[in-house]
N, C-alpha and C. Protein backbone atom coordinates (compact mmCIF):
# COMPACT_ATOMS: atom_id res chain seq x y z
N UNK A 1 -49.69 -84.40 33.03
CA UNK A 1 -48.67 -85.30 33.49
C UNK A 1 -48.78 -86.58 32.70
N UNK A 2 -47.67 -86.96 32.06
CA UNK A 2 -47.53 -88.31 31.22
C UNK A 2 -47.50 -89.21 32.14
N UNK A 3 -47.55 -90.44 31.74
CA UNK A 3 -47.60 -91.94 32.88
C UNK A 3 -45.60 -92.07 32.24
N UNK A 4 -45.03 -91.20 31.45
CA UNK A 4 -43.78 -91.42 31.73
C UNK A 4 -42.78 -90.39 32.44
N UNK A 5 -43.26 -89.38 33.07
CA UNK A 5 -42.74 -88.52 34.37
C UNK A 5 -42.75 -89.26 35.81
N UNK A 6 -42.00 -89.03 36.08
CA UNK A 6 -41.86 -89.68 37.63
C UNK A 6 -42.07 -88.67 38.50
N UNK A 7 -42.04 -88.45 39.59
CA UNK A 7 -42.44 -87.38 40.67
C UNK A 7 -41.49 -86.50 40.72
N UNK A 8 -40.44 -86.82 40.50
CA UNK A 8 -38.90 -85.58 40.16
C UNK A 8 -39.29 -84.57 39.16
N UNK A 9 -39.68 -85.42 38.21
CA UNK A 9 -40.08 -85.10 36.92
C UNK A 9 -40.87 -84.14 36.87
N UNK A 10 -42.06 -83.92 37.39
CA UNK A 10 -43.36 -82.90 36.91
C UNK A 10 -42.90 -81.92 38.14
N UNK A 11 -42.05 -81.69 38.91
CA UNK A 11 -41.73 -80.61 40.11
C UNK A 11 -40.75 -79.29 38.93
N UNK A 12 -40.25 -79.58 38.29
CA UNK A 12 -39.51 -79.46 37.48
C UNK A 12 -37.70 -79.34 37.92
N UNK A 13 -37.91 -78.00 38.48
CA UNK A 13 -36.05 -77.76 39.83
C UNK A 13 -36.25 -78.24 41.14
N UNK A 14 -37.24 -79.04 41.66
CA UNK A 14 -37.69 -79.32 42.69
C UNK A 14 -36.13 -80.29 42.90
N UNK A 15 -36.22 -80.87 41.83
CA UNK A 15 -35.06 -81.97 42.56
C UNK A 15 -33.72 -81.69 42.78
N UNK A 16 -33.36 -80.46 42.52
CA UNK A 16 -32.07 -79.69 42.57
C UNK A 16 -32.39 -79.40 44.49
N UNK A 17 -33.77 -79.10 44.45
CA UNK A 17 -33.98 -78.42 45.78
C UNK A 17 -33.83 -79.89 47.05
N UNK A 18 -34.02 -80.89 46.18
CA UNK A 18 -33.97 -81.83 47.81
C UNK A 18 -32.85 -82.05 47.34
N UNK A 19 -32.24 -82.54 46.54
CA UNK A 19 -30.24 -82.58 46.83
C UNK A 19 -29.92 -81.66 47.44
N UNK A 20 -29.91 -80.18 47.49
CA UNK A 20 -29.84 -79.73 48.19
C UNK A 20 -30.11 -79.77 50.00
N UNK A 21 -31.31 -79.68 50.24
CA UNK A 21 -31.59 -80.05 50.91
C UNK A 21 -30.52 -81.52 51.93
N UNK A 22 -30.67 -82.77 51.15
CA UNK A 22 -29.99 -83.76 51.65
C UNK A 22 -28.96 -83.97 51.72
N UNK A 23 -27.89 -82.72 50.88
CA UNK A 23 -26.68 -82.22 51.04
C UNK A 23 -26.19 -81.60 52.70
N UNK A 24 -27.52 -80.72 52.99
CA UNK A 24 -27.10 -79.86 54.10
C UNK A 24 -27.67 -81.25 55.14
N UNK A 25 -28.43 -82.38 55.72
CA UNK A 25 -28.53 -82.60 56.46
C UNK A 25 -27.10 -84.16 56.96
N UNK A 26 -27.04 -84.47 55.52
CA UNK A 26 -25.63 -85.39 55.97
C UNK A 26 -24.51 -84.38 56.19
N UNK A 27 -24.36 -83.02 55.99
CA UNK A 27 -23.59 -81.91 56.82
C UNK A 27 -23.50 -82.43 57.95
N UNK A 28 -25.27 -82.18 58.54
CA UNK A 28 -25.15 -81.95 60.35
C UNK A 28 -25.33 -83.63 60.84
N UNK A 29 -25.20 -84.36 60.20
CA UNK A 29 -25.17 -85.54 60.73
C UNK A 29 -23.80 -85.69 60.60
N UNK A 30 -23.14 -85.54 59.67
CA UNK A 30 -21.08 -85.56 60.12
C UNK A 30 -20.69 -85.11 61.20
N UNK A 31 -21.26 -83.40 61.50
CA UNK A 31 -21.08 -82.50 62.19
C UNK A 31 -21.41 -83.39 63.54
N UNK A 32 -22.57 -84.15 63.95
CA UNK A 32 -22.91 -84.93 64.80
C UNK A 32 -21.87 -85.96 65.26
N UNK A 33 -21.53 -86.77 64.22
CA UNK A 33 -20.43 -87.72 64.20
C UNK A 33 -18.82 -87.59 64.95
N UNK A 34 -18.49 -86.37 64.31
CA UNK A 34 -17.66 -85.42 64.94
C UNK A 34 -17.36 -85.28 66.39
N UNK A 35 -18.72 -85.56 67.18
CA UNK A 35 -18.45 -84.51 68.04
C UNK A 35 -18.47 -83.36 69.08
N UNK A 36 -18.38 -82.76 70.19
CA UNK A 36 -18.09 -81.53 70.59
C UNK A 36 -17.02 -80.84 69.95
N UNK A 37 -16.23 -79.79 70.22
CA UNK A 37 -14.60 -79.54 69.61
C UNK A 37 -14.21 -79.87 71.39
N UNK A 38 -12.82 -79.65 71.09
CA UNK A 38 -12.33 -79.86 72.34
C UNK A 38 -11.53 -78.51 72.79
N UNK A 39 -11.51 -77.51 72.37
CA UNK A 39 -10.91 -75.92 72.28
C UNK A 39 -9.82 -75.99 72.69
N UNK A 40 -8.74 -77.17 72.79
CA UNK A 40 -7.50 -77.47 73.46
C UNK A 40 -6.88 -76.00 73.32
N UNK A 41 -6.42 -75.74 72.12
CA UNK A 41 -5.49 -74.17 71.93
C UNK A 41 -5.85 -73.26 72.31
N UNK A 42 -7.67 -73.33 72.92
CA UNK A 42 -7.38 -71.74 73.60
C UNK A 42 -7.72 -71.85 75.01
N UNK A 43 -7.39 -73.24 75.33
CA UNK A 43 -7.02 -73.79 76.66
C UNK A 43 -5.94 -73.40 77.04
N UNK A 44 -4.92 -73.93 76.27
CA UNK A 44 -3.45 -73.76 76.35
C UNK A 44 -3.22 -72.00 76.26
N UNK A 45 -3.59 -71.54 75.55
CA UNK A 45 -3.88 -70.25 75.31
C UNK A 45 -4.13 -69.33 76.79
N UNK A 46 -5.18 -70.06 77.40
CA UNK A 46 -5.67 -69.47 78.17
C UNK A 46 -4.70 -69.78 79.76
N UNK A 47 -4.19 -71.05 79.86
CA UNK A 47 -3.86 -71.68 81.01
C UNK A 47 -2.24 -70.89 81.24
N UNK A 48 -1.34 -70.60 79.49
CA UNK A 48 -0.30 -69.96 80.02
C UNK A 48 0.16 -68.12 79.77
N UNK A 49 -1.34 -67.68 79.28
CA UNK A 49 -1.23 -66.24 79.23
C UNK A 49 -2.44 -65.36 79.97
N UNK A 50 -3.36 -66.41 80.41
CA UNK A 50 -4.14 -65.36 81.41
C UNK A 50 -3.96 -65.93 82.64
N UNK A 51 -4.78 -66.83 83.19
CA UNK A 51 -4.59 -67.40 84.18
C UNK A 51 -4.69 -68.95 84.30
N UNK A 52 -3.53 -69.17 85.23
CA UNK A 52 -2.77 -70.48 85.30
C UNK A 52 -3.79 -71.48 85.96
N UNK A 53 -4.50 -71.18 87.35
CA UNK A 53 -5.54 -71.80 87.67
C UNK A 53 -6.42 -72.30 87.38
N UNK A 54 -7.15 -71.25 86.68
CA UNK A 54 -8.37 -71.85 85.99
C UNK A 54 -7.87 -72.38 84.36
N UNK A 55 -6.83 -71.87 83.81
CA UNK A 55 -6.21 -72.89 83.14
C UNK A 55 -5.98 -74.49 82.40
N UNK A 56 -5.79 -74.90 83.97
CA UNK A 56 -5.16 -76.04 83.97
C UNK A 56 -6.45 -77.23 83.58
N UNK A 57 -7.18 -76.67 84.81
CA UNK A 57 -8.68 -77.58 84.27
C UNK A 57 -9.32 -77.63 82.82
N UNK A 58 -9.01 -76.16 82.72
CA UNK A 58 -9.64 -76.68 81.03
C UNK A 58 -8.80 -77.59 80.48
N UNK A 59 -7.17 -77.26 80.22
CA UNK A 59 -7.03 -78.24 79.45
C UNK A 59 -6.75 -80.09 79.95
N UNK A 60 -7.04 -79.95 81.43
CA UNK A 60 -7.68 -81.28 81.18
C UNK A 60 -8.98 -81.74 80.79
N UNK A 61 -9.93 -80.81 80.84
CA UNK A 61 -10.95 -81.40 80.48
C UNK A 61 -11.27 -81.51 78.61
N UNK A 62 -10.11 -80.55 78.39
CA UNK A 62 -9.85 -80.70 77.36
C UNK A 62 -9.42 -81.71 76.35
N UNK A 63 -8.67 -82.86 77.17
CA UNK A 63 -7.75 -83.58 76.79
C UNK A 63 -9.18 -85.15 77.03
N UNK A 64 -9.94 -84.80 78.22
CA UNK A 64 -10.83 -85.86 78.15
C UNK A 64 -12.01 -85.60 77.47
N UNK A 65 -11.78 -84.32 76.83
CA UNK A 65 -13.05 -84.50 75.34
C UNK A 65 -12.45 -85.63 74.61
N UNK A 66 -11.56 -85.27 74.62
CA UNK A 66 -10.43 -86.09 73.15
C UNK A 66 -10.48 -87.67 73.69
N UNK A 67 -10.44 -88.08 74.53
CA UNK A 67 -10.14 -88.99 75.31
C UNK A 67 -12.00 -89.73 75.31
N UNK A 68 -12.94 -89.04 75.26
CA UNK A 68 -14.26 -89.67 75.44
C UNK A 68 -14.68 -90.21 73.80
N UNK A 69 -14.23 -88.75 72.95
CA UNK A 69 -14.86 -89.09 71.94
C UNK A 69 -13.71 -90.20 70.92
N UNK A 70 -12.88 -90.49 71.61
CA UNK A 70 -12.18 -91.60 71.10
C UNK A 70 -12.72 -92.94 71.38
N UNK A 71 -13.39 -93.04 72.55
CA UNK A 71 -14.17 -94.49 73.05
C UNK A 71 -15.45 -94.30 72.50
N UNK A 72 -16.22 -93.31 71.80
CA UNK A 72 -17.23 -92.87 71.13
C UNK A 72 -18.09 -92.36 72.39
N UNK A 73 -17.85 -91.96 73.22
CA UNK A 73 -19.00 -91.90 74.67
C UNK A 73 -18.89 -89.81 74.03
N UNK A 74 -20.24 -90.07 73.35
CA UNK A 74 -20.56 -88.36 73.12
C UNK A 74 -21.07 -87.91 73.83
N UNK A 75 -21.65 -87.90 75.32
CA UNK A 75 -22.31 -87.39 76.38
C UNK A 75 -20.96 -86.89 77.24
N UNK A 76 -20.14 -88.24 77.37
CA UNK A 76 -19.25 -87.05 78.59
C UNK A 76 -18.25 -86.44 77.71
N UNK A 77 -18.05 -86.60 76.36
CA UNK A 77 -17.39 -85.81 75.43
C UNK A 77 -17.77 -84.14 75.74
N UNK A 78 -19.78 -84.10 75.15
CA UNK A 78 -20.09 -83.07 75.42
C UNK A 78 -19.84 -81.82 76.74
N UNK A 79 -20.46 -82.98 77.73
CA UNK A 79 -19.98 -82.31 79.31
C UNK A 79 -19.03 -81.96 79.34
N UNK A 80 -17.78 -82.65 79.14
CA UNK A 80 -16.49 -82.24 79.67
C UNK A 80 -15.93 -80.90 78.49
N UNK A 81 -16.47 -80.96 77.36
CA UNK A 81 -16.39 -80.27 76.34
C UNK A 81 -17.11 -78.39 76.97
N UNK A 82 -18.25 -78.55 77.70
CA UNK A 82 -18.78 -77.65 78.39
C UNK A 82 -17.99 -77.05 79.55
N UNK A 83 -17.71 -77.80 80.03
CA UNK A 83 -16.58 -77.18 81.57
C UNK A 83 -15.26 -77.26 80.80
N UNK A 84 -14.76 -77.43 79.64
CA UNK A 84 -13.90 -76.87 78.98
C UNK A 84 -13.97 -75.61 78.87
N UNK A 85 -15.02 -75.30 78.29
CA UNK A 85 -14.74 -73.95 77.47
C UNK A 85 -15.70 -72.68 78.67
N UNK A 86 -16.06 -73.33 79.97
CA UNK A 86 -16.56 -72.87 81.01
C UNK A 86 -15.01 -72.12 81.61
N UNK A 87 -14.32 -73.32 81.55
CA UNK A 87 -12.82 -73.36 82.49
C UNK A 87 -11.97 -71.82 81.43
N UNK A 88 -12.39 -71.93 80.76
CA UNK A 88 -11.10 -71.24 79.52
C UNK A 88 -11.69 -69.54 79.61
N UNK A 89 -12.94 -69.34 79.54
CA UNK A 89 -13.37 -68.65 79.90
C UNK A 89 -13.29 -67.70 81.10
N UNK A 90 -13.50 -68.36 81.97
CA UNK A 90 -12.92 -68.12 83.52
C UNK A 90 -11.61 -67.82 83.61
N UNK A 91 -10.49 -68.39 82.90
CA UNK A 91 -9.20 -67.82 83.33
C UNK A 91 -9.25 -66.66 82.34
N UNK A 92 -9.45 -66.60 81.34
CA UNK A 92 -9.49 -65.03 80.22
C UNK A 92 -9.80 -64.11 81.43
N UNK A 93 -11.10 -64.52 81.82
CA UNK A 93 -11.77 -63.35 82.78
C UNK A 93 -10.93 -63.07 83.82
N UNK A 94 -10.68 -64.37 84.37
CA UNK A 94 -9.38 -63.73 85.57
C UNK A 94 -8.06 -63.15 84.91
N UNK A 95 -7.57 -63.64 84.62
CA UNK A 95 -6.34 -62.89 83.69
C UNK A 95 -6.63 -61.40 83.45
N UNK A 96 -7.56 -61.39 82.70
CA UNK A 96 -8.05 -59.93 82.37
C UNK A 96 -8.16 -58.71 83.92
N UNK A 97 -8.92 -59.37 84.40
CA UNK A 97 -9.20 -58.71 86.14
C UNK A 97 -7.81 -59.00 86.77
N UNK A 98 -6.79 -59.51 87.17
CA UNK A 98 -5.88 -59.28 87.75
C UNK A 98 -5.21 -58.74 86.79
N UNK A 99 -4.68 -58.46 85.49
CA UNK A 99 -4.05 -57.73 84.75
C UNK A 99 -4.44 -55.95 85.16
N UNK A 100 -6.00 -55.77 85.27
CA UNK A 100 -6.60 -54.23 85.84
C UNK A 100 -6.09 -53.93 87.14
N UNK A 101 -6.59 -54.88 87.67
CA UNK A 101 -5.82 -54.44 89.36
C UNK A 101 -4.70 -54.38 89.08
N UNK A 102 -4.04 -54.67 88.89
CA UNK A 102 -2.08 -54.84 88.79
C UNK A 102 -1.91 -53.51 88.09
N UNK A 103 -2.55 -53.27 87.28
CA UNK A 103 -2.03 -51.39 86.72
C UNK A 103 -2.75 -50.55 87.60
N UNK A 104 -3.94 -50.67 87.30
CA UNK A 104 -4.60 -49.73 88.72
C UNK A 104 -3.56 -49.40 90.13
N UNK A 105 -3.26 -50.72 90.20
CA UNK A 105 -1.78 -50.67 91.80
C UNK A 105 -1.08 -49.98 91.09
N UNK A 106 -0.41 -50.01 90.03
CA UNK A 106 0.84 -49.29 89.63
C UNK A 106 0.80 -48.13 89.60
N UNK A 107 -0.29 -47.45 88.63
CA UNK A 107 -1.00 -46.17 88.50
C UNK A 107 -0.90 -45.21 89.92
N UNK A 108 -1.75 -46.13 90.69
CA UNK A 108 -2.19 -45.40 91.78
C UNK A 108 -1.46 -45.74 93.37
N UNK A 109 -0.70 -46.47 93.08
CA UNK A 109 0.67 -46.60 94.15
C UNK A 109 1.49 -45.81 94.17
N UNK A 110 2.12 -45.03 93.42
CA UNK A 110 2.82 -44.18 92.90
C UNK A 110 2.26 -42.50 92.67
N UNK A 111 0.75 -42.52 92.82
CA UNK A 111 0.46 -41.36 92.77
C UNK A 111 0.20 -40.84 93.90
N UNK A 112 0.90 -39.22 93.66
CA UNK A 112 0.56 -38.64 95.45
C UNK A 112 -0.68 -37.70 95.01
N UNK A 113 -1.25 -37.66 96.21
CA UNK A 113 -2.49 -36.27 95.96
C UNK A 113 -2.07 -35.45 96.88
């Protein structure tokens, strides 16, 4: 090692490897900056093609992700971001289950033994 190499220097690709590196962590610090998402569209998604009930809550809580992380408050961003996609979930599932029963009735309303 010369007294004119610097520590970059004698690693040889080492320093390709921490740009790298410091590439991917201002990633997850944007990614941080950012945010929860707020899944509004498959709120909406969910509130007017599966079920309307459990629906509705998501996309308000949807609307107060948007609404938190605009005042920068990332805690109830997160939370409400959680019973978002809790809420959206829940109506898929109901939607889905009253969509079965409702043919099952049809199916088997109509059938004689």
């Amino acid at each position: 090692m010369s007294a004119e190499q610097g520590p970059s220097q004698e690693k040889g690709d080492s320093g390709a490897k921490e740009t790298a590196i410091e590439i991917a962590v201002v990633e997850d610090v944007d990614k941080l900056k950012e945010g929860p998402d707020d899944c509004l569209q498959y709120s909406f998604f969910a509130a007017f093609c599966c079920c309307f009930a459990c629906g509705i809550p998501a996309v308000l809580f949807s609307r107060k992700v948007q609404d938190a992380k605009q005042r920068g408050d990332m805690a109830t961003a997160r939370q409400a971001s959680t019973y978002s996609k809790r809420f959206t979930a829940a109506s898929i599932v109901c939607g889905m289950l009253l969509w079965y029963i409702f043919m099952f009735y049809i199916i088997f309303a109509n059938f004689s033994f």
